[in-house]
Protein backbone atom coordinates (compact mmCIF):
# COMPACT_ATOMS: atom_id res chain seq x y z
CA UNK A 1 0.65 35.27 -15.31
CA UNK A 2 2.93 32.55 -14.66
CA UNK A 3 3.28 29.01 -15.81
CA UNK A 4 2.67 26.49 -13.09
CA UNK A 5 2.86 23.43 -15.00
CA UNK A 6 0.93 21.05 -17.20
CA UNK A 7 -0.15 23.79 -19.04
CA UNK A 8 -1.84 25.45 -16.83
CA UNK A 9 -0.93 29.45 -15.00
CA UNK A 10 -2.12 31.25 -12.57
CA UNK A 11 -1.12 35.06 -11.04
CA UNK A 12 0.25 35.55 -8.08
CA UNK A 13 -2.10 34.41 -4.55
CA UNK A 14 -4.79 34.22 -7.82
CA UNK A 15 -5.33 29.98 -7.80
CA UNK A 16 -8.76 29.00 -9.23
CA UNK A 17 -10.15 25.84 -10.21
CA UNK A 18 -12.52 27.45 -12.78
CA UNK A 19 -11.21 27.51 -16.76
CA UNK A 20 -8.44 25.79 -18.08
CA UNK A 21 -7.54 24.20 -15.01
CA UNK A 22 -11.21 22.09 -14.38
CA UNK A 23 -9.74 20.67 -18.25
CA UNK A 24 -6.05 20.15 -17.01
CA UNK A 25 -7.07 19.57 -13.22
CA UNK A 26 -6.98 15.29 -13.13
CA UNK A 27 -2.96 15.16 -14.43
CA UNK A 28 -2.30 18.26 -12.77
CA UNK A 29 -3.56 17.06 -9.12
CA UNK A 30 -2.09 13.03 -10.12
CA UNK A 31 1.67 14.83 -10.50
CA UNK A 32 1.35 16.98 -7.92
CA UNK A 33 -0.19 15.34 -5.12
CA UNK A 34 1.37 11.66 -3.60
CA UNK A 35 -0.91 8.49 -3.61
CA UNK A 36 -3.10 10.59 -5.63
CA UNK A 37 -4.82 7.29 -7.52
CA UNK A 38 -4.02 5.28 -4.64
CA UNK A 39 -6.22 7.68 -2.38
CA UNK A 40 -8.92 7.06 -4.10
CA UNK A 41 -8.72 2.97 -4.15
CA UNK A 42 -8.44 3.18 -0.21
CA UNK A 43 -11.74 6.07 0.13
CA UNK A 44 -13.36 3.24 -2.32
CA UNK A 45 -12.65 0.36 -0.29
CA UNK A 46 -13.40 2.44 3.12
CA UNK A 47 -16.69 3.04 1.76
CA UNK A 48 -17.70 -1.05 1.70
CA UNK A 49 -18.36 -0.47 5.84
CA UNK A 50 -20.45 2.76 5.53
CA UNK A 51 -22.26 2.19 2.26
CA UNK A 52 -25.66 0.10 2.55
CA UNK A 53 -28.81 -0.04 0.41
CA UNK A 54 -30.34 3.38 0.21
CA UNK A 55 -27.65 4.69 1.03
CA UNK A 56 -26.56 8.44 0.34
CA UNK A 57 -23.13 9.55 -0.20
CA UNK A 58 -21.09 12.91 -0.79
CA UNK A 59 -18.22 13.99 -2.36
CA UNK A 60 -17.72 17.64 -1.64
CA UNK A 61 -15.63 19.84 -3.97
CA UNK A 62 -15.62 16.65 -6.50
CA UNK A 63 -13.83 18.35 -8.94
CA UNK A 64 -14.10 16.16 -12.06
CA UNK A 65 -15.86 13.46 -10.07
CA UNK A 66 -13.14 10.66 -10.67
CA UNK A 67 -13.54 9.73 -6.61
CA UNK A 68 -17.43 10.00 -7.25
CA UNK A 69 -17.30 7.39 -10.49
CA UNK A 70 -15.33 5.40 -8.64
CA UNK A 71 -17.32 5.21 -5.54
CA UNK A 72 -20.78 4.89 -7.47
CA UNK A 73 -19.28 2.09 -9.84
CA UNK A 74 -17.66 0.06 -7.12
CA UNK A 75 -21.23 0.29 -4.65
CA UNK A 76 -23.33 -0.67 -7.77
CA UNK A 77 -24.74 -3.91 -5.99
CA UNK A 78 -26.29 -1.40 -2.93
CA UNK A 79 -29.89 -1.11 -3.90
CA UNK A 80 -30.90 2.26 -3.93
CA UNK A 81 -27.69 3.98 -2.65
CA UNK A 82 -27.37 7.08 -4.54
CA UNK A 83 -23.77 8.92 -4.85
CA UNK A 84 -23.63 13.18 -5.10
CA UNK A 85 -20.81 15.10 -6.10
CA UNK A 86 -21.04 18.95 -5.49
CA UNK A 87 -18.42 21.55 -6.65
CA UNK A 88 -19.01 25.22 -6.46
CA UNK A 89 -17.56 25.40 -9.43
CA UNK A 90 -19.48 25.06 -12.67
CA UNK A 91 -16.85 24.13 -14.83
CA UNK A 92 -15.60 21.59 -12.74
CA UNK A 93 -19.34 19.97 -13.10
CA UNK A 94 -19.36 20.59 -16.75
CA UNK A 95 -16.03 18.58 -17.19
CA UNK A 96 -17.41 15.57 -14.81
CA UNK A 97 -21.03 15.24 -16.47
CA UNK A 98 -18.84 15.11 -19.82
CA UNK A 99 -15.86 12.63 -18.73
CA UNK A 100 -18.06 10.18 -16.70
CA UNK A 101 -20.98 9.73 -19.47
CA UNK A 102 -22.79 7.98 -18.95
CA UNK A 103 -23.21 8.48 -15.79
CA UNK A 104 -24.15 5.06 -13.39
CA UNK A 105 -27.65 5.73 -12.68
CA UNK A 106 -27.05 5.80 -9.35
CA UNK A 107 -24.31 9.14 -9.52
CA UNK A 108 -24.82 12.69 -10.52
CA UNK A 109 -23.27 15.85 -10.05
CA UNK A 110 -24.12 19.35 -8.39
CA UNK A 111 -23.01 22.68 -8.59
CA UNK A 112 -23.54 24.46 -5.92
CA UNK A 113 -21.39 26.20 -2.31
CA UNK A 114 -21.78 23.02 0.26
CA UNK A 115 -22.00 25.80 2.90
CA UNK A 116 -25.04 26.83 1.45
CA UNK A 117 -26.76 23.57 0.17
CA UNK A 118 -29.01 21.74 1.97
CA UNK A 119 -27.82 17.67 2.60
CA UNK A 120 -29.65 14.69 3.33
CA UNK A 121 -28.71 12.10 6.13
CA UNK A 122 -25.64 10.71 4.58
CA UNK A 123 -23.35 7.71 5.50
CA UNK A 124 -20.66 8.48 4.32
CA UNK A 125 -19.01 12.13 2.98
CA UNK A 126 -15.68 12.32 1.32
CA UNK A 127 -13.79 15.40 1.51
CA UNK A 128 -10.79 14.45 -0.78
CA UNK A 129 -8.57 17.70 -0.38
CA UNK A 130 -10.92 20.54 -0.06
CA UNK A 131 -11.69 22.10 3.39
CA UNK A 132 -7.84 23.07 2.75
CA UNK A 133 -8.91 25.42 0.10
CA UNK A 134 -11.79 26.88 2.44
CA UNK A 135 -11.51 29.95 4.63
CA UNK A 136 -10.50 28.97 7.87
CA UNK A 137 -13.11 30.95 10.12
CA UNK A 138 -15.71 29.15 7.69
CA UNK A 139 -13.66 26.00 8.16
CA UNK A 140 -15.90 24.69 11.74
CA UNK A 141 -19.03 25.49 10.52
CA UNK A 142 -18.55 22.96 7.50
CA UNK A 143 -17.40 20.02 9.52
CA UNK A 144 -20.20 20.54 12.25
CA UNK A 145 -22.41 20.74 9.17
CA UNK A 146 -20.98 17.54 7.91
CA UNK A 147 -20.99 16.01 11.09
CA UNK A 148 -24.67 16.52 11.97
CA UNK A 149 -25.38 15.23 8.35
CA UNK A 150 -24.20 12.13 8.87
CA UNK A 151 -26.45 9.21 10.16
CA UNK A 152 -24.93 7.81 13.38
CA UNK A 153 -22.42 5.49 12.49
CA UNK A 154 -21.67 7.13 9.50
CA UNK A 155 -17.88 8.47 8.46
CA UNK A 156 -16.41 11.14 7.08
CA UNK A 157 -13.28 10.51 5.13
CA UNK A 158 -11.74 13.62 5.01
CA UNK A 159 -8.27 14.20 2.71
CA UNK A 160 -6.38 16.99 3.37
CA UNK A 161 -2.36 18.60 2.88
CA UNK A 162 -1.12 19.38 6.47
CA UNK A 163 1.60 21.70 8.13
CA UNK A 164 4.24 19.75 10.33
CA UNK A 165 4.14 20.34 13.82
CA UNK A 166 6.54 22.75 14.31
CA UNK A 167 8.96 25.27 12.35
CA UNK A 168 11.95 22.40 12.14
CA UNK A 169 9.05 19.41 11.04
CA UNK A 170 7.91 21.81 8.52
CA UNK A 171 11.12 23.08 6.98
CA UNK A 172 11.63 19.28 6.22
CA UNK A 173 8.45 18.35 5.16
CA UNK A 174 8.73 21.69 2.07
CA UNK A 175 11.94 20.52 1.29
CA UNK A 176 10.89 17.22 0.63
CA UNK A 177 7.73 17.66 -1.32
CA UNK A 178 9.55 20.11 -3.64
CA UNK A 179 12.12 17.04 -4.09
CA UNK A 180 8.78 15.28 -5.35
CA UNK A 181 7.73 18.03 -7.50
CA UNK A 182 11.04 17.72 -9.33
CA UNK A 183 10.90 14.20 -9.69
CA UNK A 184 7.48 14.63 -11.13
CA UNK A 185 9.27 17.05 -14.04
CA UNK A 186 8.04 20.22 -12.82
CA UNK A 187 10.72 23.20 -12.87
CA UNK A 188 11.73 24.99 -10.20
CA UNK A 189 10.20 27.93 -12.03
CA UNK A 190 6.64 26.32 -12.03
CA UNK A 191 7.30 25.24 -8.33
CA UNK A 192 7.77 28.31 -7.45
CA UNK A 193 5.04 30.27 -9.21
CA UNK A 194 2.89 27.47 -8.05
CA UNK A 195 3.79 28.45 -4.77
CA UNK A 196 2.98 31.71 -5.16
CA UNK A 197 -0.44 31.50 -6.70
CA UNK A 198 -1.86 29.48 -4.23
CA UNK A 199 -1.06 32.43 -1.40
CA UNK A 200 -3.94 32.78 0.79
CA UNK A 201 -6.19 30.47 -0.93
CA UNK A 202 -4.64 27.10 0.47
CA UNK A 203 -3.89 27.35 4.15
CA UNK A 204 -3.84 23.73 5.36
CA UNK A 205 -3.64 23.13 8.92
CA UNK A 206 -1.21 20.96 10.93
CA UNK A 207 -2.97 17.32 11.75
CA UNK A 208 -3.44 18.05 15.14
CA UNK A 209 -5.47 21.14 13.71
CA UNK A 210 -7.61 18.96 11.65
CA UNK A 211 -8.60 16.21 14.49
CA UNK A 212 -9.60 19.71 16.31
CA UNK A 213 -11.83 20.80 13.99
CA UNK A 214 -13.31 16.91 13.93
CA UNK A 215 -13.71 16.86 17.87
CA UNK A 216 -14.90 20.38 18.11
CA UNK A 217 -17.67 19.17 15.80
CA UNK A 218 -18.62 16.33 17.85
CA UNK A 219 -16.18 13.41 16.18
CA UNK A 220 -14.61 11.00 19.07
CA UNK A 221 -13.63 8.29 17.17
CA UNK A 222 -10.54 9.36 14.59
CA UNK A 223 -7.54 7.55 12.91
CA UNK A 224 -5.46 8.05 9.94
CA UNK A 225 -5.70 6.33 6.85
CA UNK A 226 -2.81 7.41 4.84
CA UNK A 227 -0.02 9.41 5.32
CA UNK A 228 2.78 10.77 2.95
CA UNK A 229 4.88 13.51 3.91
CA UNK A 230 2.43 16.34 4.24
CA UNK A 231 -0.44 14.41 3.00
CA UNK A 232 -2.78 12.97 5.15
CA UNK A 233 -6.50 10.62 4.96
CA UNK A 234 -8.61 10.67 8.18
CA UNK A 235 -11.62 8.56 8.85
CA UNK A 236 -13.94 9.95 11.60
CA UNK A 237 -16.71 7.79 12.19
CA UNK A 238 -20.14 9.56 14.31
């Protein structure tokens, strides 16, 4: 097992979110990932033309609910809008219930596989860099799921690490990002085991690969949000 960085290891193609990295996972993801915090400011302030009184918003794969918090503490004057974070992952629940007490009453957190649980009409879902880290061929059937979840007019604000569009774009876009990695004090040891660990568990797709997943689903209306090297927000509104 190798070290990948702020404290945290993983083995090779083995990444999981469950033990020590739900504990490690909010400076791990804030190094490692551009606009990280800012991300979050722009889903909040995106949610002020979705959100409404009653209501109901989700984070999937919340993680340590940070987004969630945020999004429930800056729509506290929306009577009766209610704010769900689900992770399959217990741990990751465990760790938000424990850093965000006491919860706003109008927040709480779910463990449970969002291809499996049930939603209610929702106005707005965040998917802050997830679907990356689910299987492709399962990859449609969550964002048709989302999409017929939504009310109409609703949004999906979907966060996501993409592939450039060809071999040169890409080549470009690795070498950069491991420039950032460096500059973030990682070592090109726990860049590259990194790297390795996360093997056939993150497979991002390119950002024409993403809107295809959104139109195939029944999203027309699309636009980026942010964009940093291969980092990119989308807003699709139903």
């Amino acid at each position: 097992m190798s070290t990948v960085g702020d404290g945290l290891k993983a083995d090779n193609a083995n990444w999981s979110f469950s033990s020590e990295v739900a504990e490690n996972f909010d400076s791990h993801a804030s190094r490692s990932i551009p606009l990280y915090s800012e991300g979050h400011e722009l889903v909040s302030n995106l949610s002020d033309f979705f959100i409404s009184e009653d209501s109901v918003c989700y984070e999937i794969g919340c993680s340590t609910g940070s987004l969630s918090n945020m999004l429930a503490n800056h729509n506290t004057e929306k009577k009766g809008a209610k704010f769900i974070g689900i992770d399959i992952e217990q741990k990751m629940i465990d760790v938000a219930n424990r850093k965000n007490s006491p919860l706003p009453d109008n927040l709480e957190f779910v463990h449970d596989d969002i291809l499996q649980i049930e939603l209610e009409p929702a106005d707005l879902i965040v998917s802050y860099y997830t679907v990356q880290f689910i299987r492709p061929a399962e990859r449609q059937r969550l964002i048709t799921k989302l999409y017929e979840s939504l009310q109409w007019g609703g949004a999906l604000i979907m966060y996501e690490k993409v592939r450039g569009p060809d071999a040169r774009f890409q080549d470009i876009l690795t070498r950069l990002y491991d420039d950032y990695k460096l500059q973030q004090g990682y070592s090109p040891e726990e860049i590259i085991s990194k790297s390795r660990s996360l093997k056939g568990v993150l497979e991002p797709f390119s950002t024409q690969g993403n809107i295809d997943l959104l139109k195939r689903a029944g999203f027309v209306d699309i636009m980026t949000v942010m964009k940093h090297l291969c980092f990119e927000g989308f807003l699709a509104i139903k």
